[in-house]
N, C-alpha and C. Protein backbone atom coordinates (compact mmCIF):
# COMPACT_ATOMS: atom_id res chain seq x y z
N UNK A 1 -0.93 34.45 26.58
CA UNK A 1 -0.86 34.25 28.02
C UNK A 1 -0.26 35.49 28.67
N UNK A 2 -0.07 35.65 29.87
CA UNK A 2 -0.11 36.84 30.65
C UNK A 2 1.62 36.25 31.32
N UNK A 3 2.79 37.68 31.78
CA UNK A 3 3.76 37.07 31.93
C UNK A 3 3.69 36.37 33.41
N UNK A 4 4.40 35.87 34.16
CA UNK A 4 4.53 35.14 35.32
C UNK A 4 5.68 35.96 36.33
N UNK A 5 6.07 37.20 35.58
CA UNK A 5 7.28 37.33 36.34
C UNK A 5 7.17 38.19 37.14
N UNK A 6 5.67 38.45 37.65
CA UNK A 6 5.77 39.51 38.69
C UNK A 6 5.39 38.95 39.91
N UNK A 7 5.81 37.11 39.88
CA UNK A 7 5.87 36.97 41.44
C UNK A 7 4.60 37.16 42.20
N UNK A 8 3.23 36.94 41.57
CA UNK A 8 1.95 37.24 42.58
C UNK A 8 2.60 36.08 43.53
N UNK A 9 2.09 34.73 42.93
CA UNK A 9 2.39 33.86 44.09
C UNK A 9 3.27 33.81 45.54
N UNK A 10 4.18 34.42 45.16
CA UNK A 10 5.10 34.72 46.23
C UNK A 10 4.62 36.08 47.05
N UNK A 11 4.33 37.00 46.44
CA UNK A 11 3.93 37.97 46.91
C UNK A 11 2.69 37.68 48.15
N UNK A 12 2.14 37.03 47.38
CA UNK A 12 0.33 36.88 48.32
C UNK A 12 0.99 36.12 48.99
N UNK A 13 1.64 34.92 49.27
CA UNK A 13 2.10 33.78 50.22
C UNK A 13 2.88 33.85 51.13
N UNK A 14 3.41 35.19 51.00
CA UNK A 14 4.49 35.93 52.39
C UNK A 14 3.63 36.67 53.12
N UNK A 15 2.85 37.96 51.86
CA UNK A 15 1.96 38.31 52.91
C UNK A 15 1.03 38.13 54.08
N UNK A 16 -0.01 36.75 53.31
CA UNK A 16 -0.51 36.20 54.27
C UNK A 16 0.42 35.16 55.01
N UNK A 17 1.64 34.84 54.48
CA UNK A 17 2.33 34.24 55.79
C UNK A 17 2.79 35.20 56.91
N UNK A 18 3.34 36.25 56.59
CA UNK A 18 3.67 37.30 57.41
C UNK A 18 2.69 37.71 58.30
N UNK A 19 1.89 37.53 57.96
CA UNK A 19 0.57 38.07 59.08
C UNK A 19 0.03 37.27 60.32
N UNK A 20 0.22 35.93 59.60
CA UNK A 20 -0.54 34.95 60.05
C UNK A 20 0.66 34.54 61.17
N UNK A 21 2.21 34.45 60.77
CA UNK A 21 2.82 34.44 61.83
C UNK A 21 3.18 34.93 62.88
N UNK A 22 2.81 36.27 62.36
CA UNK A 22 2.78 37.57 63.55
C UNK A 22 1.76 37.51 64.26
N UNK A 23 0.48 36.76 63.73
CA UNK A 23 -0.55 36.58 64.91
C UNK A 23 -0.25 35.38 65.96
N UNK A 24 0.45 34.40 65.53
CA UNK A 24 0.50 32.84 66.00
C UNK A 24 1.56 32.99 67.10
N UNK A 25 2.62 34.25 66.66
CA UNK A 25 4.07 35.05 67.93
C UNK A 25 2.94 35.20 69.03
N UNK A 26 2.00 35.75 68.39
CA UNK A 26 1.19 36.70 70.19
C UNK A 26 0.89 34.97 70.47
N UNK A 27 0.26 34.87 70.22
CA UNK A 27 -0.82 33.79 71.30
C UNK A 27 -0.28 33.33 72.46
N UNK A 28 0.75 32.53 72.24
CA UNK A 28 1.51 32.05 73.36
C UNK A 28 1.57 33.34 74.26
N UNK A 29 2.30 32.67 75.86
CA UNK A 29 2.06 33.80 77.39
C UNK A 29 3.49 33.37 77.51
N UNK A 30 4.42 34.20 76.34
CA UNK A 30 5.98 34.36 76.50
C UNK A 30 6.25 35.02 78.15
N UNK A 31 7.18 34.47 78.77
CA UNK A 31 8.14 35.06 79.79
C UNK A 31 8.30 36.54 79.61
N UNK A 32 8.15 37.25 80.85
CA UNK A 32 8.76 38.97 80.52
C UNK A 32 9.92 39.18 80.14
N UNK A 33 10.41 38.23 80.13
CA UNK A 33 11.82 38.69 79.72
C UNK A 33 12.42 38.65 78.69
N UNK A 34 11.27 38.00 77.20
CA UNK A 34 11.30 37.68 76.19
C UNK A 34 10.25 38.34 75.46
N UNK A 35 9.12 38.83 76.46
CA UNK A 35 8.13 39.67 75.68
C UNK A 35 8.53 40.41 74.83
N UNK A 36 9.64 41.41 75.16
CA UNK A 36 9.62 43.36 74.46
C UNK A 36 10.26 42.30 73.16
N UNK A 37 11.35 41.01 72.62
CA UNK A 37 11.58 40.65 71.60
C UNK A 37 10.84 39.74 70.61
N UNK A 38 9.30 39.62 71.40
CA UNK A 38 8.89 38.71 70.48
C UNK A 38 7.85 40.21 70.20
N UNK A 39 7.44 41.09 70.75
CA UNK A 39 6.55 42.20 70.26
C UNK A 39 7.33 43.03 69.27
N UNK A 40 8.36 43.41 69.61
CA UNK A 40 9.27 43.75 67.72
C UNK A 40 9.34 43.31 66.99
N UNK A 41 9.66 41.39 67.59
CA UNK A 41 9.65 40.60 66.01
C UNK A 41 8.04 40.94 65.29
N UNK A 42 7.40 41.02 65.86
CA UNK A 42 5.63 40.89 65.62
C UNK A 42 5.83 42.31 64.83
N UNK A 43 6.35 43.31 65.46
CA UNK A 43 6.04 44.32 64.66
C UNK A 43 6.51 44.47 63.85
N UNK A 44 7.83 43.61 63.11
CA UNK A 44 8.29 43.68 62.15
C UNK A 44 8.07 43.40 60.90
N UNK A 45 7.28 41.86 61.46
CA UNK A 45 6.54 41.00 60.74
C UNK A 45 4.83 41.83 60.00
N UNK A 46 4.36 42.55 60.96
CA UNK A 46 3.31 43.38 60.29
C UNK A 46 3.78 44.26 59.37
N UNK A 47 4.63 44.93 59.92
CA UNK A 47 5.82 45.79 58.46
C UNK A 47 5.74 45.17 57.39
N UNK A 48 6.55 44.67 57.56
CA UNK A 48 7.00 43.81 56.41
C UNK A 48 5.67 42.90 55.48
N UNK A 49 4.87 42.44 56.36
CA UNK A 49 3.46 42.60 55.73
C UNK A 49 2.83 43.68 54.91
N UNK A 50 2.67 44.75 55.34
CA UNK A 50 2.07 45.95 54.74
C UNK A 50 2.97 45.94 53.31
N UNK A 51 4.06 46.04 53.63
CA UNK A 51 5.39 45.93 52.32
C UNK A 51 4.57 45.36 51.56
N UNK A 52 4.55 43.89 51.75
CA UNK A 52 4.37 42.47 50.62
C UNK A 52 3.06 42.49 49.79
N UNK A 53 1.67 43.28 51.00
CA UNK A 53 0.36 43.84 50.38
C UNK A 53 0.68 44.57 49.78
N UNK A 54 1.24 45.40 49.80
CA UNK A 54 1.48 46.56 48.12
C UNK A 54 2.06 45.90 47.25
N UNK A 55 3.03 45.30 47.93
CA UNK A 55 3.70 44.51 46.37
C UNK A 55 2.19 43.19 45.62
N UNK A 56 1.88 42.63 46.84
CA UNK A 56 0.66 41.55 46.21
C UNK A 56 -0.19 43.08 45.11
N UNK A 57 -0.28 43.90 45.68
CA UNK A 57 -1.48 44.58 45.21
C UNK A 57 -1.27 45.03 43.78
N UNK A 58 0.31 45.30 43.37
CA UNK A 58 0.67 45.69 42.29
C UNK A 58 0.94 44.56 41.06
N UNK A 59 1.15 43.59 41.88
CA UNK A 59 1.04 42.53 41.09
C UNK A 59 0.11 41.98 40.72
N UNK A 60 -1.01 41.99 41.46
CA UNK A 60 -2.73 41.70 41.07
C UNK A 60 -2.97 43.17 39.84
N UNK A 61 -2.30 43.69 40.17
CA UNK A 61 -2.70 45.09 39.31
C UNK A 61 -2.33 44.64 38.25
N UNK A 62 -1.31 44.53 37.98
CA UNK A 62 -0.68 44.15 36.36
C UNK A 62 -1.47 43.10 35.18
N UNK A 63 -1.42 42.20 36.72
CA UNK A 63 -2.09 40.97 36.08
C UNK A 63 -3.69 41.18 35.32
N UNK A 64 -4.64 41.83 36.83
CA UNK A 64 -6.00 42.43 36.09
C UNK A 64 -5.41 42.96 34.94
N UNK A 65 -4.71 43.61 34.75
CA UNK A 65 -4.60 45.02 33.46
C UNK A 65 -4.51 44.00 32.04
N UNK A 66 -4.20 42.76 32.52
CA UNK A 66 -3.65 41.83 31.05
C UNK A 66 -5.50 41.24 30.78
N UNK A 67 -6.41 41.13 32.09
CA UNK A 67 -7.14 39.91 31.74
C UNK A 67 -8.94 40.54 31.98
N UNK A 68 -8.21 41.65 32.48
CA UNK A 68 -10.28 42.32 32.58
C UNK A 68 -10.33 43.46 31.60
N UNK A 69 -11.45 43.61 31.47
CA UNK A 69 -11.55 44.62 30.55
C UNK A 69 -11.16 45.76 31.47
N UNK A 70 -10.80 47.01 30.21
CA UNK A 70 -10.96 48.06 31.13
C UNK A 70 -12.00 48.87 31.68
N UNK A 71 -13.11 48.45 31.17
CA UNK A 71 -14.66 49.01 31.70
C UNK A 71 -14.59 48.35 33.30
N UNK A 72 -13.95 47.15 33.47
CA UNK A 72 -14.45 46.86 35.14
C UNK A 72 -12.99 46.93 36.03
N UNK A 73 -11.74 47.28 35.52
CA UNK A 73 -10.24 47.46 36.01
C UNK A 73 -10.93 48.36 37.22
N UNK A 74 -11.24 49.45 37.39
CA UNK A 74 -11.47 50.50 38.51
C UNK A 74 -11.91 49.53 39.72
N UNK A 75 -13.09 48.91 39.22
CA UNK A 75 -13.65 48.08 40.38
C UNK A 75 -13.06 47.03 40.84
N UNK A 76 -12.46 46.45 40.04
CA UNK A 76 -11.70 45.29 40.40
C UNK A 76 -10.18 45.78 41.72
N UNK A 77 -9.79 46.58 41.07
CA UNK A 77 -8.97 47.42 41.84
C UNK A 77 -9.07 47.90 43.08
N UNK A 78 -9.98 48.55 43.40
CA UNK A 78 -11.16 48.83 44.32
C UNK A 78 -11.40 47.92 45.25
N UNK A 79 -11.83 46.68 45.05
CA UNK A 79 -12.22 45.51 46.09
C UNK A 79 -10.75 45.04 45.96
N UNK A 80 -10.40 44.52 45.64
CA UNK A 80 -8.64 44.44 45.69
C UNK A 80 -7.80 45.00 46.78
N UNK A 81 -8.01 46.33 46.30
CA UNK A 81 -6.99 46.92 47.58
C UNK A 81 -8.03 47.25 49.24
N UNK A 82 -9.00 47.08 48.97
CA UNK A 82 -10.70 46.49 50.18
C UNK A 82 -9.98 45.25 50.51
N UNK A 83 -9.45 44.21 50.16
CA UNK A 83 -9.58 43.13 50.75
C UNK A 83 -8.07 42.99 51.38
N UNK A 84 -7.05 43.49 50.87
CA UNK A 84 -5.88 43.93 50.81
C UNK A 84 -5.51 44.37 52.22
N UNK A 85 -6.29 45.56 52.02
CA UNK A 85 -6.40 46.76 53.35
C UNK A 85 -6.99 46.01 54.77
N UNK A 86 -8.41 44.74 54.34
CA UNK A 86 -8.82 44.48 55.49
C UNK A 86 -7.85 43.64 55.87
N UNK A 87 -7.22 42.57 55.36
CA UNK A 87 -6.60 41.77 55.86
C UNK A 87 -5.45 42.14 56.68
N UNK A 88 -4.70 43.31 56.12
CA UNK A 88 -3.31 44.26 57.02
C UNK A 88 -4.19 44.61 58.03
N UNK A 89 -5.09 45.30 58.06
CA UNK A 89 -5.75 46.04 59.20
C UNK A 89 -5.82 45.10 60.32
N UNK A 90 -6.67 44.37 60.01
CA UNK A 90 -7.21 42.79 60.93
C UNK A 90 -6.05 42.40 61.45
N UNK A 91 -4.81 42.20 60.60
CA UNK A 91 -3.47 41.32 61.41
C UNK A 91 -2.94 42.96 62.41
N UNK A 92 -2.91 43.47 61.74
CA UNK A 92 -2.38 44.96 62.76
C UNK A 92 -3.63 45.48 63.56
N UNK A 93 -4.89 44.87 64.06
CA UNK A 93 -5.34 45.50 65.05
C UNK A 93 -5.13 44.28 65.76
N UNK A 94 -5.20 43.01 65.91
CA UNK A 94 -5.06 41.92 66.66
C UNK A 94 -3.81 42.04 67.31
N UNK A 95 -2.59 42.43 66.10
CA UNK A 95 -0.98 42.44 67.05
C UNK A 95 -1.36 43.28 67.78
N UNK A 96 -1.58 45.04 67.54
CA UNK A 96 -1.94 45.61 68.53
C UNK A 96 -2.68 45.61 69.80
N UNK A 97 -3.12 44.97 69.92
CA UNK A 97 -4.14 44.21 71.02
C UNK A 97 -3.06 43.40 71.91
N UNK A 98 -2.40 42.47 70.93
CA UNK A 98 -1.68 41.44 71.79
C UNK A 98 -0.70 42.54 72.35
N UNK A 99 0.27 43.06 71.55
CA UNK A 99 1.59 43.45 72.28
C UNK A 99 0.83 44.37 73.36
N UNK A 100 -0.03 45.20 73.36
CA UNK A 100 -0.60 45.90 74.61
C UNK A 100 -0.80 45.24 75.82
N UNK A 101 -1.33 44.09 75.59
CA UNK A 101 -1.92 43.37 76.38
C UNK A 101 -3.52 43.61 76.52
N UNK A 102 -3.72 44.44 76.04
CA UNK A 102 -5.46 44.61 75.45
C UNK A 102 -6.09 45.64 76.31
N UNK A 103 -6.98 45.97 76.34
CA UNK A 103 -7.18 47.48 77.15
C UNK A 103 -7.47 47.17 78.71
N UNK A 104 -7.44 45.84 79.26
CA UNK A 104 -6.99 45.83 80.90
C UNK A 104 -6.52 44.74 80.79
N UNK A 105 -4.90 44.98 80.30
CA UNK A 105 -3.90 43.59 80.28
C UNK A 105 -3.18 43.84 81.66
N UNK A 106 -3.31 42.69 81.94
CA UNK A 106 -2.14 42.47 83.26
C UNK A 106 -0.84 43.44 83.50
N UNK A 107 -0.38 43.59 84.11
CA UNK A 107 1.22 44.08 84.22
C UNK A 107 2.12 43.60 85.20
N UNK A 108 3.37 43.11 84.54
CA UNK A 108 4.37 42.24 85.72
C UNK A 108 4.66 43.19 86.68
N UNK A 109 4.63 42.39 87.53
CA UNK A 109 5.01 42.72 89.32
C UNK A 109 5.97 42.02 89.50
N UNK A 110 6.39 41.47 90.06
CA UNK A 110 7.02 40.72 90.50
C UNK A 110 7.75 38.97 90.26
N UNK A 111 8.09 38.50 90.69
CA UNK A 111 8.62 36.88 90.14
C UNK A 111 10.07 36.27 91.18
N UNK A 112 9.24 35.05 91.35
CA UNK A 112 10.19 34.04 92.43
C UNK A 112 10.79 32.48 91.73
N UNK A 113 11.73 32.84 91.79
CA UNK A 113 12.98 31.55 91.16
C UNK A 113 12.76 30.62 91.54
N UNK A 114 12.72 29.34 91.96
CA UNK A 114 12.57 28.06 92.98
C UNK A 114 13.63 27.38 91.75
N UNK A 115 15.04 27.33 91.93
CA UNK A 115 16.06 26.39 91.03
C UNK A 115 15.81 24.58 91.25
N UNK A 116 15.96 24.56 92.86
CA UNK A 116 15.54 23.30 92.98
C UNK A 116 14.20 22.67 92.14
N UNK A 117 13.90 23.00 91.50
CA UNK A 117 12.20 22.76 91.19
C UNK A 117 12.40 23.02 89.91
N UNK A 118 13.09 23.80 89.54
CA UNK A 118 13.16 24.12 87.75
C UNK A 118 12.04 25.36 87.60
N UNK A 119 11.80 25.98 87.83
CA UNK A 119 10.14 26.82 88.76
C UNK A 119 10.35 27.90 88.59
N UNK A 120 9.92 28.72 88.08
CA UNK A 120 9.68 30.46 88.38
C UNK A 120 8.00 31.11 88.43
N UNK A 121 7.56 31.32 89.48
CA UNK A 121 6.14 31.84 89.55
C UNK A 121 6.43 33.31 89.30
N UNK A 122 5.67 33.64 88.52
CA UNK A 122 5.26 35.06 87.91
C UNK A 122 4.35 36.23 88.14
N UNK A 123 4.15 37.09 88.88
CA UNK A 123 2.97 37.92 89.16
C UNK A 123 2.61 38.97 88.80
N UNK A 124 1.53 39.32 88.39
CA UNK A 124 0.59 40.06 87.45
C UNK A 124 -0.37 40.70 88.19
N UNK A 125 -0.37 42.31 88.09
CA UNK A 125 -0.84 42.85 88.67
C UNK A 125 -2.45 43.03 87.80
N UNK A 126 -3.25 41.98 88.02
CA UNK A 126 -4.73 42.42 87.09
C UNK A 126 -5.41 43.35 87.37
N UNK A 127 -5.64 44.14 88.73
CA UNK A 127 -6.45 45.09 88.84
C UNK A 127 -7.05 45.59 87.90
N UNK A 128 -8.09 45.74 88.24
CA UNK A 128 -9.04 47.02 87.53
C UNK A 128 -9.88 47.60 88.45
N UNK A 129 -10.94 47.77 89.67
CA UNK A 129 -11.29 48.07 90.37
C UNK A 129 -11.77 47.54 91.40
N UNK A 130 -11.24 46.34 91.78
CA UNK A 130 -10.46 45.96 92.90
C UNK A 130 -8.95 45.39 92.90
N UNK A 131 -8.66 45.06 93.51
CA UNK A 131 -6.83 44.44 93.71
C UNK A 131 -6.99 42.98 93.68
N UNK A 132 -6.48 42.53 91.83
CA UNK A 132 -6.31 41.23 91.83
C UNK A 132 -5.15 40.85 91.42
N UNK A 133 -4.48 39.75 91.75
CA UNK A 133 -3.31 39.43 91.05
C UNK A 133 -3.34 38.11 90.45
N UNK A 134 -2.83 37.79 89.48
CA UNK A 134 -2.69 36.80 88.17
C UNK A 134 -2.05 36.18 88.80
N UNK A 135 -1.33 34.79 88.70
CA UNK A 135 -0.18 34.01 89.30
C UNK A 135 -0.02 33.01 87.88
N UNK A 136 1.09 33.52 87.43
CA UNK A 136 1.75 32.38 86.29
C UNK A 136 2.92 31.67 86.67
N UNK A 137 2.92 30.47 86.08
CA UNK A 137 4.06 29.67 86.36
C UNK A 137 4.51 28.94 85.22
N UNK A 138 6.24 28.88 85.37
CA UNK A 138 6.90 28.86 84.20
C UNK A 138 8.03 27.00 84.86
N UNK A 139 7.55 26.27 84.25
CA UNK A 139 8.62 25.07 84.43
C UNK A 139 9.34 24.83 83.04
N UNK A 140 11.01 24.52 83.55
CA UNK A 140 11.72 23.63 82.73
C UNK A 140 12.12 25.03 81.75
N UNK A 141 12.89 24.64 80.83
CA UNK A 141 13.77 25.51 80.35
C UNK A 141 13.02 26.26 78.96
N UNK A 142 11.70 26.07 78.49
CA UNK A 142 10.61 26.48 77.63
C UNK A 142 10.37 28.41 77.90
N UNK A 143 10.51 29.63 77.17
CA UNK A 143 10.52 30.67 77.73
C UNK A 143 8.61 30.90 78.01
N UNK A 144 7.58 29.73 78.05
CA UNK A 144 6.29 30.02 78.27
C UNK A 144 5.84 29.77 79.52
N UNK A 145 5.02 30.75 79.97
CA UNK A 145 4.32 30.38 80.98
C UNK A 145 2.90 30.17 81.22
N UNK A 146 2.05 29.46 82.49
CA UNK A 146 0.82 28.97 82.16
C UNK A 146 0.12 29.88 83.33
N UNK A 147 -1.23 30.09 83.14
CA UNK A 147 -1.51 30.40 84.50
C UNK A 147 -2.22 30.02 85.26
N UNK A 148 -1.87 30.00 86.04
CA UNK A 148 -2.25 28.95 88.13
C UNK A 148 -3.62 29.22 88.61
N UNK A 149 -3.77 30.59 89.04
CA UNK A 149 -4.25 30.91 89.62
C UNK A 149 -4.62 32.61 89.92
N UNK A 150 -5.85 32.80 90.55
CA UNK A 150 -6.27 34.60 90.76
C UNK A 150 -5.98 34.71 92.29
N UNK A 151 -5.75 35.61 92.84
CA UNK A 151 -5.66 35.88 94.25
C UNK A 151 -6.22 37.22 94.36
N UNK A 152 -6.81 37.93 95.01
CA UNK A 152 -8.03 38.73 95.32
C UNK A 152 -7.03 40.03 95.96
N UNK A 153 -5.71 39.74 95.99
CA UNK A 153 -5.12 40.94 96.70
C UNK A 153 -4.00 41.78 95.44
N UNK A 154 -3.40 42.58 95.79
CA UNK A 154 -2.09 43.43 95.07
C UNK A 154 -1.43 42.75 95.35
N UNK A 155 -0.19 42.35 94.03
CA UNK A 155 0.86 41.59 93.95
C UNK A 155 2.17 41.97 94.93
N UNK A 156 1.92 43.35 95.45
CA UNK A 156 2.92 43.56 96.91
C UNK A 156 2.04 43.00 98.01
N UNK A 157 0.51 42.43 98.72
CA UNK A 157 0.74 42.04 99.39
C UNK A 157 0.46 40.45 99.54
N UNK A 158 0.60 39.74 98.29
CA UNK A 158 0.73 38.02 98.27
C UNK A 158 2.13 37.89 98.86
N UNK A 159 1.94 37.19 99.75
CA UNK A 159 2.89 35.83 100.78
C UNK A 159 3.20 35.16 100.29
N UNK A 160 4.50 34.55 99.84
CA UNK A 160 4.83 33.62 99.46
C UNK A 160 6.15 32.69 99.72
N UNK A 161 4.93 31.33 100.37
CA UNK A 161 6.11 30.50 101.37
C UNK A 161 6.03 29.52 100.68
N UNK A 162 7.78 28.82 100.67
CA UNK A 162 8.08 27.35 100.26
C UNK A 162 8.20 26.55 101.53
N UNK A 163 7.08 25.36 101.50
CA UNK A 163 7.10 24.37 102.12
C UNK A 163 7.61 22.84 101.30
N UNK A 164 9.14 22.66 101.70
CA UNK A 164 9.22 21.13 100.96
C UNK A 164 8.64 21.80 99.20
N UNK A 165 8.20 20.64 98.67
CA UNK A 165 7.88 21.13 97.22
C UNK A 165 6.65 21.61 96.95
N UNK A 166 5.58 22.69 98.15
CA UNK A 166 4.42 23.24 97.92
C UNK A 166 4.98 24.12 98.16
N UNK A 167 4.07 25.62 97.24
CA UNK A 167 4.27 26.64 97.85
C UNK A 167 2.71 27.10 98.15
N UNK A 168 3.12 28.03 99.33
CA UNK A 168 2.08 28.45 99.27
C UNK A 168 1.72 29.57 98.93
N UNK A 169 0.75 30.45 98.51
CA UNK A 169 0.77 31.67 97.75
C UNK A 169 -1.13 31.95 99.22
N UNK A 170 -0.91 32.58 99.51
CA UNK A 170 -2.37 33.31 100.72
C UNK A 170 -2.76 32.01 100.83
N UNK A 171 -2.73 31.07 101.23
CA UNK A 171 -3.24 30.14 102.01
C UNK A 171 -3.70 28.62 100.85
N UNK A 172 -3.01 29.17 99.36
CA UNK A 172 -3.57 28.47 98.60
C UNK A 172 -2.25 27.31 98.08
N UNK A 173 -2.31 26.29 98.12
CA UNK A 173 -1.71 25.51 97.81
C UNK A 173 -1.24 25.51 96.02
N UNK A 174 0.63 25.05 95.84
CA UNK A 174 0.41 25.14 94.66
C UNK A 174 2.01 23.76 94.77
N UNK A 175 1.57 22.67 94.16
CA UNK A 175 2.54 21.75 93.62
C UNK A 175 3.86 21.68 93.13
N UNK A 176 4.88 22.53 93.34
CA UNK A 176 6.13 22.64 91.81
C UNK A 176 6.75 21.37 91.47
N UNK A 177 6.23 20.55 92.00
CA UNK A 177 6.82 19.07 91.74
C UNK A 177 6.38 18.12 90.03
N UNK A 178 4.81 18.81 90.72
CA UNK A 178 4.00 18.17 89.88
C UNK A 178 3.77 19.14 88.50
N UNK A 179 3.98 18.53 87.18
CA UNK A 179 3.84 18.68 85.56
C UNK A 179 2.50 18.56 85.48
N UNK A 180 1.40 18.56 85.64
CA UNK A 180 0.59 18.02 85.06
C UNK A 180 -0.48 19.57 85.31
């Protein structure tokens, strides 16, 4: 039998856990004010990925070396560190994507508190060649936010009035009362 003590199992099961959690950090639409620490944790987590693929890779190495011949070791090796490589790549071009925000990601502008309400609306400058702005909104003490609504102007010139528990954002009605 072949020894056990080089830890593949663990090796491959961090790696692809490491990756897979660094992709599952992006998805969520974290608060700005929590972004720049969940995009380090992410990048740490791809690190530390790349780490665990060399270590998976050396440990698949050993192991082939006990159980294939050596006429097919090269090739085996070969697609190995191919499948190795795609999988780091794939989790590190996706983080990269996310922590960017992707090649016309939003950028924070601005943001209004409403305490009574538990409420913080969020604004996002979307432009690309005209002036649009994003409108996210963040309830209750969760650091995520969802998003509302597009408004057709630059996030310096949206209006934004509290009526009672509506606000209004350019003429458009928005609930902070209402969860749903």
């Amino acid at each position: 039998m072949w020894s056990t003590s080089d830890r593949l199992g663990v090796w491959l099961s961090t790696f692809v856990g490491s990756s897979v959690l660094g992709l599952v950090l992006e998805a969520p639409r974290w608060i700005p004010e929590w972004q720049p620490y969940v995009d380090g944790l992410v990048v740490c987590l791809v690190t530390v990925s790349a780490a665990l693929g060399i270590a998976s890779f050396n440990a698949t190495r050993r192991r082939f070396g006990q159980r294939v011949s050596p006429k097919w070791r090269p090739l085996a090796y070969f697609f190995l560190a191919g499948l190795v490589f795609a999988t780091w790549s794939f989790a590190a071009l996706i983080t990269a994507f996310a922590v960017s925000g992707g090649p016309f990601g939003a950028t924070y502008s601005k943001q209004f508190h409403f305490a009574e309400f538990d409420a913080t609306i969020y604004l996002y400058d979307s432009s690309f060649l005209d002036p649009e702005t994003t409108v996210y909104l963040r309830r209750g003490w969760l650091p995520l936010r969802e998003q509302v609504m597009h408004l057709g102007k630059a996030p310096d010139d949206v209006e934004v009035t509290l009526r009672g528990n509506l606000l209004l954002l350019e003429g458009r009605e928005l609930d902070l009362r209402n969860r749903e």
